[in-house]
PDB file of N, CA and C in Angstrom:
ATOM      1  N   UNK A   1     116.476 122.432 104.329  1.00  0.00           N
ATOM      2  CA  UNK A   1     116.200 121.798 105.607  1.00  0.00           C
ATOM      3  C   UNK A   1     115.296 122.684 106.472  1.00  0.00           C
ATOM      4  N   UNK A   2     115.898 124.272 106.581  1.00  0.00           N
ATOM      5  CA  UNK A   2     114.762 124.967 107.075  1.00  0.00           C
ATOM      6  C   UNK A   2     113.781 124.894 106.752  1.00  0.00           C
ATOM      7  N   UNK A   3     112.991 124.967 105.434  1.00  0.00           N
ATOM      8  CA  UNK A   3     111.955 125.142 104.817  1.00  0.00           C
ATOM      9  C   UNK A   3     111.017 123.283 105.305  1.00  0.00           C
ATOM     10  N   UNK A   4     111.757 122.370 105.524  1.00  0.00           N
ATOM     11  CA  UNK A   4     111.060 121.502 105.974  1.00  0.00           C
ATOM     12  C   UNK A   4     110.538 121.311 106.862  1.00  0.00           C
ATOM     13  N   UNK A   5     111.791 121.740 107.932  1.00  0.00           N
ATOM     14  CA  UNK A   5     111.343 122.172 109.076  1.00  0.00           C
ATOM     15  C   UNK A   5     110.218 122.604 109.824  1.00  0.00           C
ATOM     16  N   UNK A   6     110.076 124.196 108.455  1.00  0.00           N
ATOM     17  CA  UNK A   6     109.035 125.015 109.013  1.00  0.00           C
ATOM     18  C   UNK A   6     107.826 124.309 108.640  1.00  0.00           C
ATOM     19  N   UNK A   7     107.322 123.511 107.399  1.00  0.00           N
ATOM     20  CA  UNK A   7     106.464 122.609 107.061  1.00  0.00           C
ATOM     21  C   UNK A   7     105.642 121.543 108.065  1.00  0.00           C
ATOM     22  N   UNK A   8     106.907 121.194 108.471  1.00  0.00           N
ATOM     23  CA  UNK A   8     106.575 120.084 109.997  1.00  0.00           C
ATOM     24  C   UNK A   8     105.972 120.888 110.663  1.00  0.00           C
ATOM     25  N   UNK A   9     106.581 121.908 111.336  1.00  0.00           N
ATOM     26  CA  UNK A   9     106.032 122.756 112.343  1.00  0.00           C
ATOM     27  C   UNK A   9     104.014 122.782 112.308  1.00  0.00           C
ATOM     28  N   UNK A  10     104.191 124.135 110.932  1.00  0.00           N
ATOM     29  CA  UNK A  10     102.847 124.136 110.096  1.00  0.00           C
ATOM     30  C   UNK A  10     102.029 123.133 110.257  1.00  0.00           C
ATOM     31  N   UNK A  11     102.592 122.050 109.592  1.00  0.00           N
ATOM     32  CA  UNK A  11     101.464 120.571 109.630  1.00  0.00           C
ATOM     33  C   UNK A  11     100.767 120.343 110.990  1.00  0.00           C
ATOM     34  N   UNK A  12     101.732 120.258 111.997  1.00  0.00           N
ATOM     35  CA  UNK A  12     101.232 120.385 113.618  1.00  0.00           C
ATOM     36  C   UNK A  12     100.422 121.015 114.071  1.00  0.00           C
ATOM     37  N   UNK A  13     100.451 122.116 113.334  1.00  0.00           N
ATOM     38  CA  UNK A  13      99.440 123.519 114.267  1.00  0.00           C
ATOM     39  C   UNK A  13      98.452 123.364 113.341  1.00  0.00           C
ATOM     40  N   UNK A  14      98.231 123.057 112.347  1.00  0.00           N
ATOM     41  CA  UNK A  14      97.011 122.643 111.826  1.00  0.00           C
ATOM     42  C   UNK A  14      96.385 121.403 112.447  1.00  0.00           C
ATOM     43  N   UNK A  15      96.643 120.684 112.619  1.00  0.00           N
ATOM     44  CA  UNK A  15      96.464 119.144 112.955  1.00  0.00           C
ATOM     45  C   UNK A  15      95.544 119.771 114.819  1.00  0.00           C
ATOM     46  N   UNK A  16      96.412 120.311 115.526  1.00  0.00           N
ATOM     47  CA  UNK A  16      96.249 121.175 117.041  1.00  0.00           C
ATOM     48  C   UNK A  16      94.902 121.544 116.749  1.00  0.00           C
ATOM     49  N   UNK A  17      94.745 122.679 115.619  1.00  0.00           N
ATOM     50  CA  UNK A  17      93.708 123.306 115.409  1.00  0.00           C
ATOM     51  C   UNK A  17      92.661 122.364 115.001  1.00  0.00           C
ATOM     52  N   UNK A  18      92.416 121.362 113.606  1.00  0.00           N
ATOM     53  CA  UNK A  18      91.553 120.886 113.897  1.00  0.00           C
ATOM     54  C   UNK A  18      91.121 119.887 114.996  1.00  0.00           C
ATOM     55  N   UNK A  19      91.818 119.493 116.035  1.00  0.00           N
ATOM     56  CA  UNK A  19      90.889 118.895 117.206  1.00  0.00           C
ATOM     57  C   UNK A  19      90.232 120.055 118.083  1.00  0.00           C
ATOM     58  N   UNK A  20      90.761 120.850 117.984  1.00  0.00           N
ATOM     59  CA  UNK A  20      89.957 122.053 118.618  1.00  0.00           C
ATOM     60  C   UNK A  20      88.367 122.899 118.166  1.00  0.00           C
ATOM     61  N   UNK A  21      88.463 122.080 117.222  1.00  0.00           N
ATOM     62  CA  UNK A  21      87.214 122.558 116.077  1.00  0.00           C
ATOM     63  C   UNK A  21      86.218 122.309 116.801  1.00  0.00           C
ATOM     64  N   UNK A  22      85.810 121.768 116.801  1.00  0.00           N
ATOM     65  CA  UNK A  22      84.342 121.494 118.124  1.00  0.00           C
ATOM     66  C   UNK A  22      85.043 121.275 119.427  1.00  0.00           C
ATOM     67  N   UNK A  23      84.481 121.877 120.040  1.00  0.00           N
ATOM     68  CA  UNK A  23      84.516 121.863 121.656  1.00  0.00           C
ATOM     69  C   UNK A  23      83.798 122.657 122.302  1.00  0.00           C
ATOM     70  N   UNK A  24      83.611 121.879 123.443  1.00  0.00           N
ATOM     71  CA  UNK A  24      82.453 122.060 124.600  1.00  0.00           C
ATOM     72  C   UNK A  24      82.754 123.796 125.474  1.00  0.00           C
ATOM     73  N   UNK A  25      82.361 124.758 125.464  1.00  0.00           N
ATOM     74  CA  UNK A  25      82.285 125.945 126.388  1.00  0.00           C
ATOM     75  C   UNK A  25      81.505 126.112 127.768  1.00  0.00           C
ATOM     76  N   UNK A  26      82.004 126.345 128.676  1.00  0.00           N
ATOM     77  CA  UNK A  26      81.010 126.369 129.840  1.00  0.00           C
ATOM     78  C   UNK A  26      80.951 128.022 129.861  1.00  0.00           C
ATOM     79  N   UNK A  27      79.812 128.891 129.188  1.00  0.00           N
ATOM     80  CA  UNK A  27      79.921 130.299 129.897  1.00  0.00           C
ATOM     81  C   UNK A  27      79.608 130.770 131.017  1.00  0.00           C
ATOM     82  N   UNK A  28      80.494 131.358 131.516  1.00  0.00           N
ATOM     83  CA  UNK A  28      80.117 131.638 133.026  1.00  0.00           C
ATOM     84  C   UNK A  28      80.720 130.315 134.081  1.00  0.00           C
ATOM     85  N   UNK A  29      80.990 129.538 133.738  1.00  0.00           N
ATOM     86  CA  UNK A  29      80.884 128.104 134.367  1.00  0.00           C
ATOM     87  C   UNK A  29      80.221 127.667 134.586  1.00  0.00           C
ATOM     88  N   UNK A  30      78.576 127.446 133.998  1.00  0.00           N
ATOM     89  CA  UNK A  30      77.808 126.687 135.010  1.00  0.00           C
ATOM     90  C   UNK A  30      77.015 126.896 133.791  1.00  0.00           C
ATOM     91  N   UNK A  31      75.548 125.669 134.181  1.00  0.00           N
ATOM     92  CA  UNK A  31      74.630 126.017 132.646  1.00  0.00           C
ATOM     93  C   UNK A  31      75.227 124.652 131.718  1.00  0.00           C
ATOM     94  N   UNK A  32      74.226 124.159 130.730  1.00  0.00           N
ATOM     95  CA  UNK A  32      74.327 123.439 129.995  1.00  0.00           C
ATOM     96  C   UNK A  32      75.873 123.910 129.240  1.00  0.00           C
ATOM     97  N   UNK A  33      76.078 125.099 128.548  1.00  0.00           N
ATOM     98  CA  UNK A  33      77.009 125.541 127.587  1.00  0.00           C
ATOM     99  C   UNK A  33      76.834 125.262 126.234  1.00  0.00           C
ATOM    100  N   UNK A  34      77.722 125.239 125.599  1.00  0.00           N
ATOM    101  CA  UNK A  34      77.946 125.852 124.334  1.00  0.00           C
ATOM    102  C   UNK A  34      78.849 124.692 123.503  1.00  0.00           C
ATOM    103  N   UNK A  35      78.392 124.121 122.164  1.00  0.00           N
ATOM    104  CA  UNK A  35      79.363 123.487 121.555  1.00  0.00           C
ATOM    105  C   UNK A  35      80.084 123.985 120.325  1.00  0.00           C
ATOM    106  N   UNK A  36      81.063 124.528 120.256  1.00  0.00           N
ATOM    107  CA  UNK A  36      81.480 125.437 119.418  1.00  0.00           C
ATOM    108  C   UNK A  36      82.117 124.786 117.745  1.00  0.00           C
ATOM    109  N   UNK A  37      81.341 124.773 117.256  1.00  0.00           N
ATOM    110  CA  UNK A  37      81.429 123.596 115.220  1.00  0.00           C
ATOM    111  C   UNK A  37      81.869 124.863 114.295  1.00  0.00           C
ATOM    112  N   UNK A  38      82.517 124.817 113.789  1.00  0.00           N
ATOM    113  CA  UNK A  38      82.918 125.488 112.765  1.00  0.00           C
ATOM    114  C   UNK A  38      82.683 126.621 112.330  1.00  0.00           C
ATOM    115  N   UNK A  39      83.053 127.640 113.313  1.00  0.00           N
ATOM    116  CA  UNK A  39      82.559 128.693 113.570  1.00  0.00           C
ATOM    117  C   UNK A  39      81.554 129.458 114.019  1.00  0.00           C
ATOM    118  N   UNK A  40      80.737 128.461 114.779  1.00  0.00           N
ATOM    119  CA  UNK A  40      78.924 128.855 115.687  1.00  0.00           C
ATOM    120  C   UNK A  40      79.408 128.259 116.811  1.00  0.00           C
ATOM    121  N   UNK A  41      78.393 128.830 117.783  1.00  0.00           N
ATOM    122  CA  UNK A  41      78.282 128.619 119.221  1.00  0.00           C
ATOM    123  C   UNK A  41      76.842 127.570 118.696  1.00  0.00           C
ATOM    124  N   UNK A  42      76.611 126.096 119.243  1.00  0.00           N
ATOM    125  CA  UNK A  42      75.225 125.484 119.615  1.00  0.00           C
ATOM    126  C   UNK A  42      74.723 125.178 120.635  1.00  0.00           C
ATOM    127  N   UNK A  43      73.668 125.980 121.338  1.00  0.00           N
ATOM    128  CA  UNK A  43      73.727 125.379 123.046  1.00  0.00           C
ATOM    129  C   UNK A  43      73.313 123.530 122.784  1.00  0.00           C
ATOM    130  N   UNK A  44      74.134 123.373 123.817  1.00  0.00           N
ATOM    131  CA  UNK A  44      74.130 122.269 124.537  1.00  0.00           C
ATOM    132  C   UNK A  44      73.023 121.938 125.290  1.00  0.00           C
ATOM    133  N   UNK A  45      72.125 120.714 124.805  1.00  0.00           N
ATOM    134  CA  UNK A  45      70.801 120.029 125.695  1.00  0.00           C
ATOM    135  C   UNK A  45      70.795 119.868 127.065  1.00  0.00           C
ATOM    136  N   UNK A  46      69.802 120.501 127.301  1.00  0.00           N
ATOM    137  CA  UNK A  46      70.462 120.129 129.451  1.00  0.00           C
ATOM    138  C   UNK A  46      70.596 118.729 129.782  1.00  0.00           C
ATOM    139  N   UNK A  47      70.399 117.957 128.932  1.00  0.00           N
ATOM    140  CA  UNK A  47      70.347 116.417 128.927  1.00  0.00           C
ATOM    141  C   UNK A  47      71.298 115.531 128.657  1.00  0.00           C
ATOM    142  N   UNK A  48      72.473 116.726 128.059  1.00  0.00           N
ATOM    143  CA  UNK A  48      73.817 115.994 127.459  1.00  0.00           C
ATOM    144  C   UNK A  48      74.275 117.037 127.293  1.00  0.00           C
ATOM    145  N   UNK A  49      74.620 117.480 128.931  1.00  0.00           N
ATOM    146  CA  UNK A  49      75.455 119.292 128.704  1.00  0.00           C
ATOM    147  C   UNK A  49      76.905 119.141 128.709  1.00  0.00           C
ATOM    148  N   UNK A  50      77.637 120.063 129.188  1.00  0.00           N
ATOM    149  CA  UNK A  50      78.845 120.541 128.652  1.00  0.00           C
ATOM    150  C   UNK A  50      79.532 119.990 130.367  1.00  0.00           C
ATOM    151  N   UNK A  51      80.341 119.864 130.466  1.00  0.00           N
ATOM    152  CA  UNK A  51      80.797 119.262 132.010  1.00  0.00           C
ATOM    153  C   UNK A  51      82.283 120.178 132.504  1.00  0.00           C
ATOM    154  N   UNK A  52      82.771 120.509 131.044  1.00  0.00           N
ATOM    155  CA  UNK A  52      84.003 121.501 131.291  1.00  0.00           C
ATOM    156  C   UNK A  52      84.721 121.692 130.102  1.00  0.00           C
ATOM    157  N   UNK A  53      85.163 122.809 130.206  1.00  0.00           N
ATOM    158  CA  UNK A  53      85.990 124.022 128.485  1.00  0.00           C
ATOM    159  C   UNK A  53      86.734 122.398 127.761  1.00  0.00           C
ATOM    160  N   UNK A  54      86.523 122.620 126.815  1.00  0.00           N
ATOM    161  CA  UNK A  54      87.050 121.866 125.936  1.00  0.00           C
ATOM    162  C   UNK A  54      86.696 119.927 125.804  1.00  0.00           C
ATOM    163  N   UNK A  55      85.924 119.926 126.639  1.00  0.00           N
ATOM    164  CA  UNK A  55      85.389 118.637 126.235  1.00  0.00           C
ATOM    165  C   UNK A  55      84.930 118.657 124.503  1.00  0.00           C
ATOM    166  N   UNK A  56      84.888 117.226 123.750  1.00  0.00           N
ATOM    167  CA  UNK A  56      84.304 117.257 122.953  1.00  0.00           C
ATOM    168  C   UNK A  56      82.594 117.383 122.707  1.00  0.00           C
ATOM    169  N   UNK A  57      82.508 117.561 121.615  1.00  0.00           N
ATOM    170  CA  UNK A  57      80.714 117.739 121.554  1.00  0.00           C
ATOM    171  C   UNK A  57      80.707 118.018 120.139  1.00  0.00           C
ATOM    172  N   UNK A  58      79.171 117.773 119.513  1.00  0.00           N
ATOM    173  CA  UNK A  58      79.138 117.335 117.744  1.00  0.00           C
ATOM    174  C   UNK A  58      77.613 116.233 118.094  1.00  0.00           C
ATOM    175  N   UNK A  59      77.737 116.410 116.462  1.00  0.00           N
ATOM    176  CA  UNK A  59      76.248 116.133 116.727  1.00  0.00           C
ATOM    177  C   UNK A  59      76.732 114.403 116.118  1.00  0.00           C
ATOM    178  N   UNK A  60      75.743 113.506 117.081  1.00  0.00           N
ATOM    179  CA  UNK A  60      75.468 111.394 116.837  1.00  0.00           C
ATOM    180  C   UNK A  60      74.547 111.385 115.616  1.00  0.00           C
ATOM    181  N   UNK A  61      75.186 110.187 115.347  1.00  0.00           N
ATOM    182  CA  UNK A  61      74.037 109.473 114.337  1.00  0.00           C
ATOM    183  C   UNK A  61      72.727 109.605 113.691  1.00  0.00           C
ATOM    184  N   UNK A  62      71.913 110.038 115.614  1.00  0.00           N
ATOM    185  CA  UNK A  62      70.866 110.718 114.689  1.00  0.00           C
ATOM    186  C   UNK A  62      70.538 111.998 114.664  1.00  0.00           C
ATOM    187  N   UNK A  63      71.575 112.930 114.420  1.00  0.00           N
ATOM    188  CA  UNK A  63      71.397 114.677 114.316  1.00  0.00           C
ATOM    189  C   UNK A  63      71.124 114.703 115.707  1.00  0.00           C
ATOM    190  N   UNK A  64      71.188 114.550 116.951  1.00  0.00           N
ATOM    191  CA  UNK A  64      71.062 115.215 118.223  1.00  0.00           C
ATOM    192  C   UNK A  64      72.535 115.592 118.572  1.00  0.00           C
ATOM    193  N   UNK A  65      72.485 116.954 118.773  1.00  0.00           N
ATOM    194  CA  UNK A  65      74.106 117.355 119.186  1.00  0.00           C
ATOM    195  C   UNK A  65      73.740 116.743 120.901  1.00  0.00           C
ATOM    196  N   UNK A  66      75.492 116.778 121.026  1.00  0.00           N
ATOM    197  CA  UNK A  66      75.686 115.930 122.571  1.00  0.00           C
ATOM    198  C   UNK A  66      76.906 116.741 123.182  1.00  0.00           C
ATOM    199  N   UNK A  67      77.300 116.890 124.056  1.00  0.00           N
ATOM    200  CA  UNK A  67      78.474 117.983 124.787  1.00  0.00           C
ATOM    201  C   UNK A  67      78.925 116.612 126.021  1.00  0.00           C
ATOM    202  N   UNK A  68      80.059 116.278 126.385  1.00  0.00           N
ATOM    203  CA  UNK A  68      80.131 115.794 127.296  1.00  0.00           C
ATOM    204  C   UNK A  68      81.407 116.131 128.408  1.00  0.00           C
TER     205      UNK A  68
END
């Protein structure tokens, strides 16, 4: 039962972690920022910047990354 337990647990914090996989950084607070993919920082277009820590961001349909 423990051992399932701890499984459940596990499954969760993985699951936590990947929505955290990309997300939006504001450095400094201010500034387009940073979209953070699978281990890189990508700045963010001043055209579709970053608005606050942890928004999503990833690149649309047609390869333009977007931060919102």
């Amino acid at each position: 039962m423990l051992l399932f337990k701890l499984s459940v647990i596990f499954s969760l914090a993985s699951t936590a972690l990947a929505v955290h996989e990309k997300h939006c950084t504001l450095l400094g607070g201010e500034g387009p920022g940073t979209c953070y993919i699978g281990g890189h920082y990508h700045p963010c277009p001043v055209k579709a910047q970053c608005t606050a820590d942890d928004k999503p961001c990833g690149y649309d349909s047609h390869k333009q990354l977007y931060c919102k």
